[in-house]
N, C-alpha and C. Protein backbone atom coordinates (compact mmCIF):
# COMPACT_ATOMS: atom_id res chain seq x y z
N UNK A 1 99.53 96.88 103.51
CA UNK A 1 99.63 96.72 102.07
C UNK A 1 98.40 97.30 101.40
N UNK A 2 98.83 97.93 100.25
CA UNK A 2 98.16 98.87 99.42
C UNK A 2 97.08 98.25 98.53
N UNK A 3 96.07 97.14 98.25
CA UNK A 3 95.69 96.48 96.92
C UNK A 3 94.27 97.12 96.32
N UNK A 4 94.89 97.52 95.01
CA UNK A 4 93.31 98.10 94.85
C UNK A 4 93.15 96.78 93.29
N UNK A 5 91.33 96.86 93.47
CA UNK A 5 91.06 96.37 92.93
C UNK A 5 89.99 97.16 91.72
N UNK A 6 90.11 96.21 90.10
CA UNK A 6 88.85 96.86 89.15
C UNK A 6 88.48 96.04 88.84
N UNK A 7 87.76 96.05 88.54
CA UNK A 7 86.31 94.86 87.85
C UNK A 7 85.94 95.55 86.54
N UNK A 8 85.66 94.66 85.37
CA UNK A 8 85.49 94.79 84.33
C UNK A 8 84.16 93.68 84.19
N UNK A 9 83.54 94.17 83.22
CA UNK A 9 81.95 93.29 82.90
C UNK A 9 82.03 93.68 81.80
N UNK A 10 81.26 92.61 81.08
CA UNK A 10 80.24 92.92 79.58
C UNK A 10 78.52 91.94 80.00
N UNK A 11 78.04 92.99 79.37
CA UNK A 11 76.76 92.44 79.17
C UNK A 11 76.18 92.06 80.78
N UNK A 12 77.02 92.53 81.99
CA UNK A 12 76.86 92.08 83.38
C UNK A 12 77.10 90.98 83.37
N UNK A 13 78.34 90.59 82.94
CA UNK A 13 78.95 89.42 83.29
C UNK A 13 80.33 89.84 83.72
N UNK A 14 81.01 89.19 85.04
CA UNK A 14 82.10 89.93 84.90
C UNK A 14 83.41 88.79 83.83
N UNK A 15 84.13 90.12 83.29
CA UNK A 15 85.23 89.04 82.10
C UNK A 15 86.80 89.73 82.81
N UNK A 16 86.98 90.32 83.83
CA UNK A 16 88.63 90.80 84.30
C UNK A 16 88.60 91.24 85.49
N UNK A 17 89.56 90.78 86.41
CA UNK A 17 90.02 91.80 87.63
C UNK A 17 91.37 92.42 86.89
N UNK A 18 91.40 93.06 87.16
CA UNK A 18 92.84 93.93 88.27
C UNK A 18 93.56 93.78 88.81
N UNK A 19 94.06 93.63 89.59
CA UNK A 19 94.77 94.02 91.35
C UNK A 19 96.07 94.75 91.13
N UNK A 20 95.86 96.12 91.97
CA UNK A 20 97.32 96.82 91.53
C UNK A 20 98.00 96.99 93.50
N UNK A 21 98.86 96.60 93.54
CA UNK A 21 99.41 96.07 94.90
C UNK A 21 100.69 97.30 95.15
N UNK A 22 100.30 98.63 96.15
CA UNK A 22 101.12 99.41 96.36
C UNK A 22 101.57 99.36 97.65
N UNK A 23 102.99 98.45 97.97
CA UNK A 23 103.28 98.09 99.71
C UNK A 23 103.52 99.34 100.08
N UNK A 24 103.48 98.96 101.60
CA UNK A 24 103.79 100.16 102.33
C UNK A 24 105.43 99.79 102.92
N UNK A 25 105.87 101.32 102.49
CA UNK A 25 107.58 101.04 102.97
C UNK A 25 107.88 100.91 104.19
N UNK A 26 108.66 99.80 104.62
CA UNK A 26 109.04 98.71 105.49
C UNK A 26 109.08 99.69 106.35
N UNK A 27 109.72 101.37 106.44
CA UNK A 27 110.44 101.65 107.55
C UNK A 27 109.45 102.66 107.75
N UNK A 28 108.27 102.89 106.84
CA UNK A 28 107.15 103.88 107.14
C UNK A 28 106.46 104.02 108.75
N UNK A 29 106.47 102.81 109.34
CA UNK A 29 105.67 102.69 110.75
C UNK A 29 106.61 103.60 111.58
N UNK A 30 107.80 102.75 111.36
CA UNK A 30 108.53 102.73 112.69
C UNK A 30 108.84 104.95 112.52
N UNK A 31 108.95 105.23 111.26
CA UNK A 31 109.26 106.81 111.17
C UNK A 31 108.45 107.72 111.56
N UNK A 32 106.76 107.45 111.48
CA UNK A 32 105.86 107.71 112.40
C UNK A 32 106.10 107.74 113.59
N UNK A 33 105.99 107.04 114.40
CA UNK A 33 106.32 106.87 115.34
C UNK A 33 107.51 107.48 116.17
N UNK A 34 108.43 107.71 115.64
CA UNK A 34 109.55 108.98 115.71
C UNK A 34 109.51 109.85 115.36
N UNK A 35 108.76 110.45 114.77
CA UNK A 35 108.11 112.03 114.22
C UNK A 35 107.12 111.95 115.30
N UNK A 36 106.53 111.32 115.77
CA UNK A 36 105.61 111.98 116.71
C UNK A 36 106.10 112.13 117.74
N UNK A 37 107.41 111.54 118.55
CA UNK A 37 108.65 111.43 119.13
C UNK A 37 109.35 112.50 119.39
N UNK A 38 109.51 113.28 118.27
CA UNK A 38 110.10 114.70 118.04
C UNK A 38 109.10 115.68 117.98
N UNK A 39 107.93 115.08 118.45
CA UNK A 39 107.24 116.64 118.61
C UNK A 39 106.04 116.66 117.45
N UNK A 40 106.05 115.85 115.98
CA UNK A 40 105.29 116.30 115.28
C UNK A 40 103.74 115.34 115.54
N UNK A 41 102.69 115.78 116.03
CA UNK A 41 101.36 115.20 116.45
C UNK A 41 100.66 114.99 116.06
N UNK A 42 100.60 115.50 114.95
CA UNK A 42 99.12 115.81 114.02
C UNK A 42 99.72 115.49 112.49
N UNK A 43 99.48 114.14 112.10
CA UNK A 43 100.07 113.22 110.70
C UNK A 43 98.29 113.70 109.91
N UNK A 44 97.97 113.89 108.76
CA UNK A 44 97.28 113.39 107.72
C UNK A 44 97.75 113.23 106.67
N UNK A 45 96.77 112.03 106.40
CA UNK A 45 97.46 111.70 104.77
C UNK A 45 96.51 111.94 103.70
N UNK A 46 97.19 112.59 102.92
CA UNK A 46 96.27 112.94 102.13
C UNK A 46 96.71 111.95 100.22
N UNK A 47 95.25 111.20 99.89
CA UNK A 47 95.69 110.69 98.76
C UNK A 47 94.47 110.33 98.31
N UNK A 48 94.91 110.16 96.91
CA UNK A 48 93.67 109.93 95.62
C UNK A 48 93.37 108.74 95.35
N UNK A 49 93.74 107.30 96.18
CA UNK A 49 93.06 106.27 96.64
C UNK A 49 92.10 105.74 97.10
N UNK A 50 91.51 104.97 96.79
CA UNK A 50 90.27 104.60 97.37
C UNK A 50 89.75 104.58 98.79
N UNK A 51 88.66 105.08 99.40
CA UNK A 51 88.47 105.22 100.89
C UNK A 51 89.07 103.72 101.39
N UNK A 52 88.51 102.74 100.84
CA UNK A 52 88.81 101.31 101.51
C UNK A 52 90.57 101.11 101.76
N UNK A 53 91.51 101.37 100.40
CA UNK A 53 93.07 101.36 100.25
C UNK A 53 93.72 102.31 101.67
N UNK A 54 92.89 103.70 101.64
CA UNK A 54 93.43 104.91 102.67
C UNK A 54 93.06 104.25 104.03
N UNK A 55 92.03 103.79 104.24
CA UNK A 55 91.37 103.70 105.79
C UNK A 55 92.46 102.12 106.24
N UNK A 56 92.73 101.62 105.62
CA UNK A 56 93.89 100.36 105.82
C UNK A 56 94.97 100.46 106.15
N UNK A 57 95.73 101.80 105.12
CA UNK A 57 96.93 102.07 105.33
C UNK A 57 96.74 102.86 106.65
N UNK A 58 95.94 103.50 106.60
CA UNK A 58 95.95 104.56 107.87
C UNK A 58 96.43 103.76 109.13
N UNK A 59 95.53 102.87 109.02
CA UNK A 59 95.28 102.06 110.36
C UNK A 59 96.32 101.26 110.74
N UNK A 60 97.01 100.36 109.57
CA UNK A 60 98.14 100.28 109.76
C UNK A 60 99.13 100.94 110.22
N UNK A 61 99.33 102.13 110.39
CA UNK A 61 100.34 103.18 110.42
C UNK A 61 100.28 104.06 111.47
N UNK A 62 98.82 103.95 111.86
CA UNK A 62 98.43 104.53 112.66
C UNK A 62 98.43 106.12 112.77
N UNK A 63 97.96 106.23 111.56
CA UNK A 63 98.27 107.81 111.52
C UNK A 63 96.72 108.44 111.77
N UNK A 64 96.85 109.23 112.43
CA UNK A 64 96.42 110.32 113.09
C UNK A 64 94.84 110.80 112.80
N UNK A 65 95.08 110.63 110.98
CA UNK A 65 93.79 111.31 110.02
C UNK A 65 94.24 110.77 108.82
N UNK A 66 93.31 110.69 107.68
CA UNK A 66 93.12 110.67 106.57
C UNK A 66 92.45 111.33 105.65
N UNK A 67 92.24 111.36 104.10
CA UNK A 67 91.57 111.90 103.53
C UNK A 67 91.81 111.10 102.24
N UNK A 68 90.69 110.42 101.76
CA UNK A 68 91.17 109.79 99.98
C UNK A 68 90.10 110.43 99.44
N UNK A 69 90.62 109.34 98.01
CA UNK A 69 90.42 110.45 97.12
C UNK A 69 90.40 111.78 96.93
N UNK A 70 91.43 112.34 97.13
CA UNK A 70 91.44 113.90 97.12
C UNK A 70 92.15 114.40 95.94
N UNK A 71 91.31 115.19 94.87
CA UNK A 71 92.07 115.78 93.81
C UNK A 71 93.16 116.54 94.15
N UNK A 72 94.10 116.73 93.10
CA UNK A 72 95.48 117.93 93.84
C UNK A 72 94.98 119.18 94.18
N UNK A 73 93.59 120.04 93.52
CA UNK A 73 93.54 121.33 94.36
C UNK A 73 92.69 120.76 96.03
N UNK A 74 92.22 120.10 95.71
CA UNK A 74 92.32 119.86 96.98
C UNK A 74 92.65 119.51 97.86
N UNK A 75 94.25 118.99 97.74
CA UNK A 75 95.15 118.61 98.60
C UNK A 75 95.66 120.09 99.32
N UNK A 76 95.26 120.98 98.14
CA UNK A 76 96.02 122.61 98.48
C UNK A 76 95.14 123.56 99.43
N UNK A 77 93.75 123.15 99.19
CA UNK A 77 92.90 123.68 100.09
C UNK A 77 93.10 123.27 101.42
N UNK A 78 93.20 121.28 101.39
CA UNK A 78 93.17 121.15 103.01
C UNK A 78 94.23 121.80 103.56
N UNK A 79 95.60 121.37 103.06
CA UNK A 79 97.01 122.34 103.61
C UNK A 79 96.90 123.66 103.90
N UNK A 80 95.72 124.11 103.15
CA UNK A 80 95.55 125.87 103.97
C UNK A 80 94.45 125.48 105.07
N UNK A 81 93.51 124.73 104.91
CA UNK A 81 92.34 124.86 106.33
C UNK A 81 93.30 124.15 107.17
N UNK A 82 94.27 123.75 107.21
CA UNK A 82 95.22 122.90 108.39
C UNK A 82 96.35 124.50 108.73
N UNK A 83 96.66 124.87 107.98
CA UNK A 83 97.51 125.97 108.42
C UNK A 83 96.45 127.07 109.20
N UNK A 84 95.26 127.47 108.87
CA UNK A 84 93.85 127.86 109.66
C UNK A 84 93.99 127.47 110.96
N UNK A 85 94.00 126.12 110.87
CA UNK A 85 93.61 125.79 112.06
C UNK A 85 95.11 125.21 113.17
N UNK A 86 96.48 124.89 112.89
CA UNK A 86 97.26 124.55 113.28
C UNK A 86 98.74 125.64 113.14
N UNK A 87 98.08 126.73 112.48
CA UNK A 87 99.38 127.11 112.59
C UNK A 87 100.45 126.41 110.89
N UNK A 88 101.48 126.29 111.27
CA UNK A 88 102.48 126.14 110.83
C UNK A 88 102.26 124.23 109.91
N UNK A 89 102.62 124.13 108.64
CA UNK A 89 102.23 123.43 108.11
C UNK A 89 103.39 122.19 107.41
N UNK A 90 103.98 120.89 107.34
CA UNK A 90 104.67 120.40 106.72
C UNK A 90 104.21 119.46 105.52
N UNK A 91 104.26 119.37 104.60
CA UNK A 91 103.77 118.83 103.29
C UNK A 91 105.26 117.77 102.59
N UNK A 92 104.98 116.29 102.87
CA UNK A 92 105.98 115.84 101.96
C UNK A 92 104.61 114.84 100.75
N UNK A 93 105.58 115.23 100.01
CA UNK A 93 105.27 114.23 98.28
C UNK A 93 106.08 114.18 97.63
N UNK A 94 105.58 113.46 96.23
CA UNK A 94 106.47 113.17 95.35
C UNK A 94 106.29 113.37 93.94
N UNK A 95 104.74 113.72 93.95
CA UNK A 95 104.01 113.48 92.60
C UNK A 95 103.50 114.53 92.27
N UNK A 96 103.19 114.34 90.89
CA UNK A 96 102.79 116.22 90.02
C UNK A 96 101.61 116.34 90.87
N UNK A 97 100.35 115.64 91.27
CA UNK A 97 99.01 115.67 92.24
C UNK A 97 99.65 116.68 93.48
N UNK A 98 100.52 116.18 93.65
CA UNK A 98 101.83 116.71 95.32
C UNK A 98 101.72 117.93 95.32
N UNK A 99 102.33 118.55 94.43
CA UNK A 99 102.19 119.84 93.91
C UNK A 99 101.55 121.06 93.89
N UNK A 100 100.62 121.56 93.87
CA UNK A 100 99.60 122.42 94.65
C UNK A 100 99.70 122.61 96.44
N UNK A 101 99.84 121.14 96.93
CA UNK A 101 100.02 121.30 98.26
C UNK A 101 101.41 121.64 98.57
N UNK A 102 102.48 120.94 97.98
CA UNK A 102 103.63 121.89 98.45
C UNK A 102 104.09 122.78 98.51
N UNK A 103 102.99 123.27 97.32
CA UNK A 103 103.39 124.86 97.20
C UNK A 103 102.82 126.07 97.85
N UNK A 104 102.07 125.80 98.60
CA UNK A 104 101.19 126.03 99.96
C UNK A 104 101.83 126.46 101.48
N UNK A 105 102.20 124.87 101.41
CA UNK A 105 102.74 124.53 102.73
C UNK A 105 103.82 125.45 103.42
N UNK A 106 104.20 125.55 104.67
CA UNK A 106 104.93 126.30 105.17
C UNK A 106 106.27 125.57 105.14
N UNK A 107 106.18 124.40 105.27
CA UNK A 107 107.44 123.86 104.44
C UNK A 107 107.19 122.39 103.71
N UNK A 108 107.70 122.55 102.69
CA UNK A 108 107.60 121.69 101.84
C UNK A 108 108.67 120.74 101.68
N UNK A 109 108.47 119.20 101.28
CA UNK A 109 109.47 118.33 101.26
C UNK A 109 109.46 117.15 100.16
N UNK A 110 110.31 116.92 99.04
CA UNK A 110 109.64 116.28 97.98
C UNK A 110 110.98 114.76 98.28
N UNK A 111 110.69 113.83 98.19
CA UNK A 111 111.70 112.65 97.80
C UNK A 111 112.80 112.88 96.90
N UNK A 112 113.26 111.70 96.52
CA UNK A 112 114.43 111.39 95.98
C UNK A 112 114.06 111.28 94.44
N UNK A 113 113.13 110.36 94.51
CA UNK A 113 112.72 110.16 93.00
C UNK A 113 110.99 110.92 92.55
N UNK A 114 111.02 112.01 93.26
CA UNK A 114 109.60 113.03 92.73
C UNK A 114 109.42 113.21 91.26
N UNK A 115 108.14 113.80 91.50
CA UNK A 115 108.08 114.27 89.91
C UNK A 115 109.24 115.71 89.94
N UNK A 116 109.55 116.10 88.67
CA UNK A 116 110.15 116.91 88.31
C UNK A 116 109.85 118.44 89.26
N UNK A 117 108.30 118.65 88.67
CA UNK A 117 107.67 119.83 89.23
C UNK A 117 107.53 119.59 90.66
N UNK A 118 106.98 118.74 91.85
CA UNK A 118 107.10 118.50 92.64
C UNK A 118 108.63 119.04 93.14
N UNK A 119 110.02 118.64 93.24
CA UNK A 119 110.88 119.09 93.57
C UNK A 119 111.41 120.48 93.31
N UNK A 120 110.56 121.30 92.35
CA UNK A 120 111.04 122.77 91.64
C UNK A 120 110.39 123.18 92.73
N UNK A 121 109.04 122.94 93.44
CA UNK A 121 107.76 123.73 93.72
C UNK A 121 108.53 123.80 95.59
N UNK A 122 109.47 122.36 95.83
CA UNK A 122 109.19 121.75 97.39
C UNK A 122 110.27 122.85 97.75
N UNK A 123 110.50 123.59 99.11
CA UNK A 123 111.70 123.73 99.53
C UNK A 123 112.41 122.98 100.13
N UNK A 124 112.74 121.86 100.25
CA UNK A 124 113.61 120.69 100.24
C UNK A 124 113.45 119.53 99.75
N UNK A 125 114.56 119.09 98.86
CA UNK A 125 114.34 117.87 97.95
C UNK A 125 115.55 117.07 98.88
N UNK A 126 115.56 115.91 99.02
CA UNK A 126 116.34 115.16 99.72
C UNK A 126 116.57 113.87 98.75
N UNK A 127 117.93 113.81 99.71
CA UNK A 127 119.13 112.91 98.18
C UNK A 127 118.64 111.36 98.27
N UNK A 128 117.53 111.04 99.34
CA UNK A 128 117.24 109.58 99.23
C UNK A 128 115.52 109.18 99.28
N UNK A 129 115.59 107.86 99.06
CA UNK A 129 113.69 107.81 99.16
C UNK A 129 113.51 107.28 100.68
N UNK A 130 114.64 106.40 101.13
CA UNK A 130 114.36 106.40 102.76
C UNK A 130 113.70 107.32 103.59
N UNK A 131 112.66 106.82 104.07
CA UNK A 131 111.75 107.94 104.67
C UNK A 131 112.43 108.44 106.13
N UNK A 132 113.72 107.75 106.67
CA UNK A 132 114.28 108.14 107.29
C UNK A 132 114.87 108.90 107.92
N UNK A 133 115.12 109.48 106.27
CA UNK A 133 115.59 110.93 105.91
C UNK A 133 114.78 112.19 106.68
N UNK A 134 113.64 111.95 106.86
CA UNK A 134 112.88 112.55 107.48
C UNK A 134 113.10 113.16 108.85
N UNK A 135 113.52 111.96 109.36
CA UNK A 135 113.49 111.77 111.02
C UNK A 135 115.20 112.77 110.85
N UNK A 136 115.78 112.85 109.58
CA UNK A 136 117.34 113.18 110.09
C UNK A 136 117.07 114.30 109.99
N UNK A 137 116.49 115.23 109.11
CA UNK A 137 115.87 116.92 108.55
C UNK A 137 115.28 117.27 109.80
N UNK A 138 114.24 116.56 110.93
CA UNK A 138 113.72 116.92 112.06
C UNK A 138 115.15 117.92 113.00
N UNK A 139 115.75 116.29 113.12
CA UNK A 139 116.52 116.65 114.30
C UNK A 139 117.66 117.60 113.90
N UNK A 140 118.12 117.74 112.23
CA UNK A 140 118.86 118.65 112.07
C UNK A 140 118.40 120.20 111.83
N UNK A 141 117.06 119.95 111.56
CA UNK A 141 116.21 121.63 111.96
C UNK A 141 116.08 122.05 113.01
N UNK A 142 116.16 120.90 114.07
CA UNK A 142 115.98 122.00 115.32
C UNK A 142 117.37 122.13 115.96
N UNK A 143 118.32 121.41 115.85
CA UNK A 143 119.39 121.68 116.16
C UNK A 143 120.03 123.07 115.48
N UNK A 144 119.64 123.05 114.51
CA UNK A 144 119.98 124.33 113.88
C UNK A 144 119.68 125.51 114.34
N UNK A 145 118.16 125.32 114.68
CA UNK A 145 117.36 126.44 115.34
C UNK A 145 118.16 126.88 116.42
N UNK A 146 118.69 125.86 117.34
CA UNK A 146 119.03 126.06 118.47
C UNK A 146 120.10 126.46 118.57
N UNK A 147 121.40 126.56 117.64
CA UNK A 147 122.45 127.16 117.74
C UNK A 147 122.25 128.22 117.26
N UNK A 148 121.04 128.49 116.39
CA UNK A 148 120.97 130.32 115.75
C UNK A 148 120.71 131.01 116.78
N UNK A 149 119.77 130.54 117.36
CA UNK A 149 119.17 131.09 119.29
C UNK A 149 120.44 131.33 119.48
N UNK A 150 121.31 130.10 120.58
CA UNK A 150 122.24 130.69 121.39
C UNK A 150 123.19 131.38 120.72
N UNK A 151 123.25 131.39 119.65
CA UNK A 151 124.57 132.30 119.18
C UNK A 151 123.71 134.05 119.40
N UNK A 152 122.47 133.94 119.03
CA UNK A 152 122.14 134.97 119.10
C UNK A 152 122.02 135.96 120.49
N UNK A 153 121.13 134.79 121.25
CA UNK A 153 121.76 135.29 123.03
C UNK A 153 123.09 135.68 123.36
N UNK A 154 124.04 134.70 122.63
CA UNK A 154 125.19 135.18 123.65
C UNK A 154 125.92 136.61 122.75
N UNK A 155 125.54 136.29 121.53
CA UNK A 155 126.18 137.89 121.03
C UNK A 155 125.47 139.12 121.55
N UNK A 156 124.17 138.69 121.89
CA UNK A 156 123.56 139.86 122.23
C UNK A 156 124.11 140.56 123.74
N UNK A 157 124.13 139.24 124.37
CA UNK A 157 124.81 139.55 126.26
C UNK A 157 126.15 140.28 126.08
N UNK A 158 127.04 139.44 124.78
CA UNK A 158 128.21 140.40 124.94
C UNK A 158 128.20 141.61 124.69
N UNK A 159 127.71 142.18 123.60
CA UNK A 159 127.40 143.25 123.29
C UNK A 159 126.77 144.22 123.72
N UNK A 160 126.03 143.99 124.71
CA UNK A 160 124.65 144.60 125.52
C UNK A 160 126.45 145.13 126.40
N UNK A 161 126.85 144.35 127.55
CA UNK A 161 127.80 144.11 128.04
C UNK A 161 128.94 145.37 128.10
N UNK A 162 129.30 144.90 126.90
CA UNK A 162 130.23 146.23 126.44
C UNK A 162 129.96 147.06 126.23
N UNK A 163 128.62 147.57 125.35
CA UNK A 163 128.00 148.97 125.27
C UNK A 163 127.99 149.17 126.76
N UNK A 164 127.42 148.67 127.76
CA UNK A 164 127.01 149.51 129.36
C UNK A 164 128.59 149.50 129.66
N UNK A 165 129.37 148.76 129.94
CA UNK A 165 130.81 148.99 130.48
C UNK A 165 131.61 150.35 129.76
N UNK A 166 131.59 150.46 128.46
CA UNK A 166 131.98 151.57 127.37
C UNK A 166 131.34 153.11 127.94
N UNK A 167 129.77 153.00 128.61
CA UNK A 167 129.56 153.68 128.51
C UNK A 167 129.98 154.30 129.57
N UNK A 168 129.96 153.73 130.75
CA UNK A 168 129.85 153.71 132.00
C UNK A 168 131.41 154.27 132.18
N UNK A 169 131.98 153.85 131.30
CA UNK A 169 133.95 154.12 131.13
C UNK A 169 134.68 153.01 131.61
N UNK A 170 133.89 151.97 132.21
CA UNK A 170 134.86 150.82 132.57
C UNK A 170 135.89 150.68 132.20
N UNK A 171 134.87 150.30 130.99
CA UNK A 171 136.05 149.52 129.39
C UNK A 171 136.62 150.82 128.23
N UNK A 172 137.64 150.76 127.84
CA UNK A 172 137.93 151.56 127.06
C UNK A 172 137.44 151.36 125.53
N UNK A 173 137.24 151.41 124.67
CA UNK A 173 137.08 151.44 123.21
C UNK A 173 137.88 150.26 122.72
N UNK A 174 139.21 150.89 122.70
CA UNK A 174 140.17 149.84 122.01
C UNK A 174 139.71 148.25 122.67
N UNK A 175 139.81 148.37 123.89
CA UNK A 175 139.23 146.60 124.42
C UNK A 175 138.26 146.05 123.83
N UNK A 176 137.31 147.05 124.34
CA UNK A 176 135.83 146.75 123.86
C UNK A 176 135.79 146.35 122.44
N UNK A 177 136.68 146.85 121.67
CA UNK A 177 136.38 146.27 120.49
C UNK A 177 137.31 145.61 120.04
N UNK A 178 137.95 145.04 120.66
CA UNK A 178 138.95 143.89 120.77
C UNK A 178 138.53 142.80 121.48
N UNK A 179 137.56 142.91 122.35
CA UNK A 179 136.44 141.47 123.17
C UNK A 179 135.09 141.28 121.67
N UNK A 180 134.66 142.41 121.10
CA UNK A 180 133.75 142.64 120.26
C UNK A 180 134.33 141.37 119.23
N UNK A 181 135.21 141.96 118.43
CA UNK A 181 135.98 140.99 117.59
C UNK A 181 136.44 139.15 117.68
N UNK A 182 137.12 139.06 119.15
CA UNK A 182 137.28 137.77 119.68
C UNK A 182 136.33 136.95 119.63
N UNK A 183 134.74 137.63 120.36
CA UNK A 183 133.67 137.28 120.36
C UNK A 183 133.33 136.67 119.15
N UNK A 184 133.23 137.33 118.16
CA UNK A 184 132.55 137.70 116.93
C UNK A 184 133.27 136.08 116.12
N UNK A 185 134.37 135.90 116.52
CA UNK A 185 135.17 134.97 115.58
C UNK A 185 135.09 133.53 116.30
N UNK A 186 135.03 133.80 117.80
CA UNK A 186 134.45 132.65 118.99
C UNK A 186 132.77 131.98 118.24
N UNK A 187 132.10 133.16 118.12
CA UNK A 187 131.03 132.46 118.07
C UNK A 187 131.37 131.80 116.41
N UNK A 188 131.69 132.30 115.66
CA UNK A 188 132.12 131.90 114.20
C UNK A 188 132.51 130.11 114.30
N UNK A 189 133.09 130.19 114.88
CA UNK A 189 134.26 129.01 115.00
C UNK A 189 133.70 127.95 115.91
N UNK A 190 132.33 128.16 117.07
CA UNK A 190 131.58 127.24 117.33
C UNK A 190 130.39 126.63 116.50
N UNK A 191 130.13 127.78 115.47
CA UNK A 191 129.03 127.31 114.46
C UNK A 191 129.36 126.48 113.37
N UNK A 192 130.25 126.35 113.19
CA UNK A 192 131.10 125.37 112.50
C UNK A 192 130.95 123.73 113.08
N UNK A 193 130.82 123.85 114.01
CA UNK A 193 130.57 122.51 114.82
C UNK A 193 129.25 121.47 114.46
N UNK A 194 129.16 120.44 114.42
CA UNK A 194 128.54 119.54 113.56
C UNK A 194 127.43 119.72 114.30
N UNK A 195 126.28 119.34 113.44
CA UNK A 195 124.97 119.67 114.27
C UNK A 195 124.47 117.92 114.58
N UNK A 196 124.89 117.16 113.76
CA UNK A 196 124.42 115.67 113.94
C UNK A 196 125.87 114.96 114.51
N UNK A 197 125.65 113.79 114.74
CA UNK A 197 126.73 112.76 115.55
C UNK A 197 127.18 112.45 114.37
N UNK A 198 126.03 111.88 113.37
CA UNK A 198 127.29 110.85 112.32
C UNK A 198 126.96 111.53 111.27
């Protein structure tokens, strides 16, 4: 749990607290923990909260790294010294601060209820605030990946295939491009096939 606190004084006396109480979403742990599951290792969070608010949540969550208080260009700087140093970069937010860094990032990901600009800037806006959603975009990106691959292998084998048989005279023309075609509508008609269970 998120609680930040302000203090107000006159004359060095204090006359008000504060307390502004930002929970952490119920299903935030457990989605960590399955993103790192799927491969992703290296979590920071980056936010304009107080070191004491960030170093709590962190720890709670167990994420990886932190950084508070961080203005929005400098949410955009770290997202490039992390792409420097890691390669390939994922950025989710929600907020106009968000912004600079998503627009950075090698892929970008904004919530359900973002700021406006945040979702113009993200390349994927997703239809819910369940951070769940997350864990479903993982497994449906690489599944994706993975049928662009094999479709691409196996068109390539067929094709490789028939050019050497064509050339060689095995195969005649008319076949060859009558297996070419079959192929062509085979692989069509398996990509169609659902990439998730439910």
């Amino acid at each position: 749990m998120n609680i930040q606190q302000y203090f107000f004084a006159m004359d060095g006396k204090l006359e008000g607290i504060i307390c502004i109480e930002d929970p952490i979403r119920k299903e935030a742990k457990d989605v960590i923990i399955k993103l790192k599951e799927l491969g992703i290792e290296n979590m920071i969070m980056l936010t304009g909260d107080s070191e004491n608010a960030a170093y709590h949540v962190s720890k709670e969550l167990k994420i990886t790294e932190y950084r508070s208080q961080v203005l929005p260009e400098d949410k955009a700087n770290i997202v490039q010294d992390l792409q420097d140093k890691f390669g390939k970069v994922i950025m989710v937010g929600d907020g106009i601060n968000d912004s600079p860094a998503l627009s950075v990032s090698d892929v970008s990901v904004a919530m359900k209820d973002s700021s406006d600009i945040a979702r113009e800037v993200a390349a994927i806006s997703l239809l819910s605030d369940d951070l769940n959603q997350l864990l479903t975009l993982r497994i449906l990106s690489e599944r994706m990946l993975n049928k662009i691959n094999n479709n691409y292998n196996g068109i390539l084998a067929i094709n490789t295939s028939l050019i050497v048989l064509g050339i060689t005279g095995i195969m005649s023309p008319s076949n060859s491009s009558l297996i070419h075609n079959l192929s062509t509508v085979a692989f069509g008609a398996l990509s169609t096939r659902k990439c998730l269970d439910k």
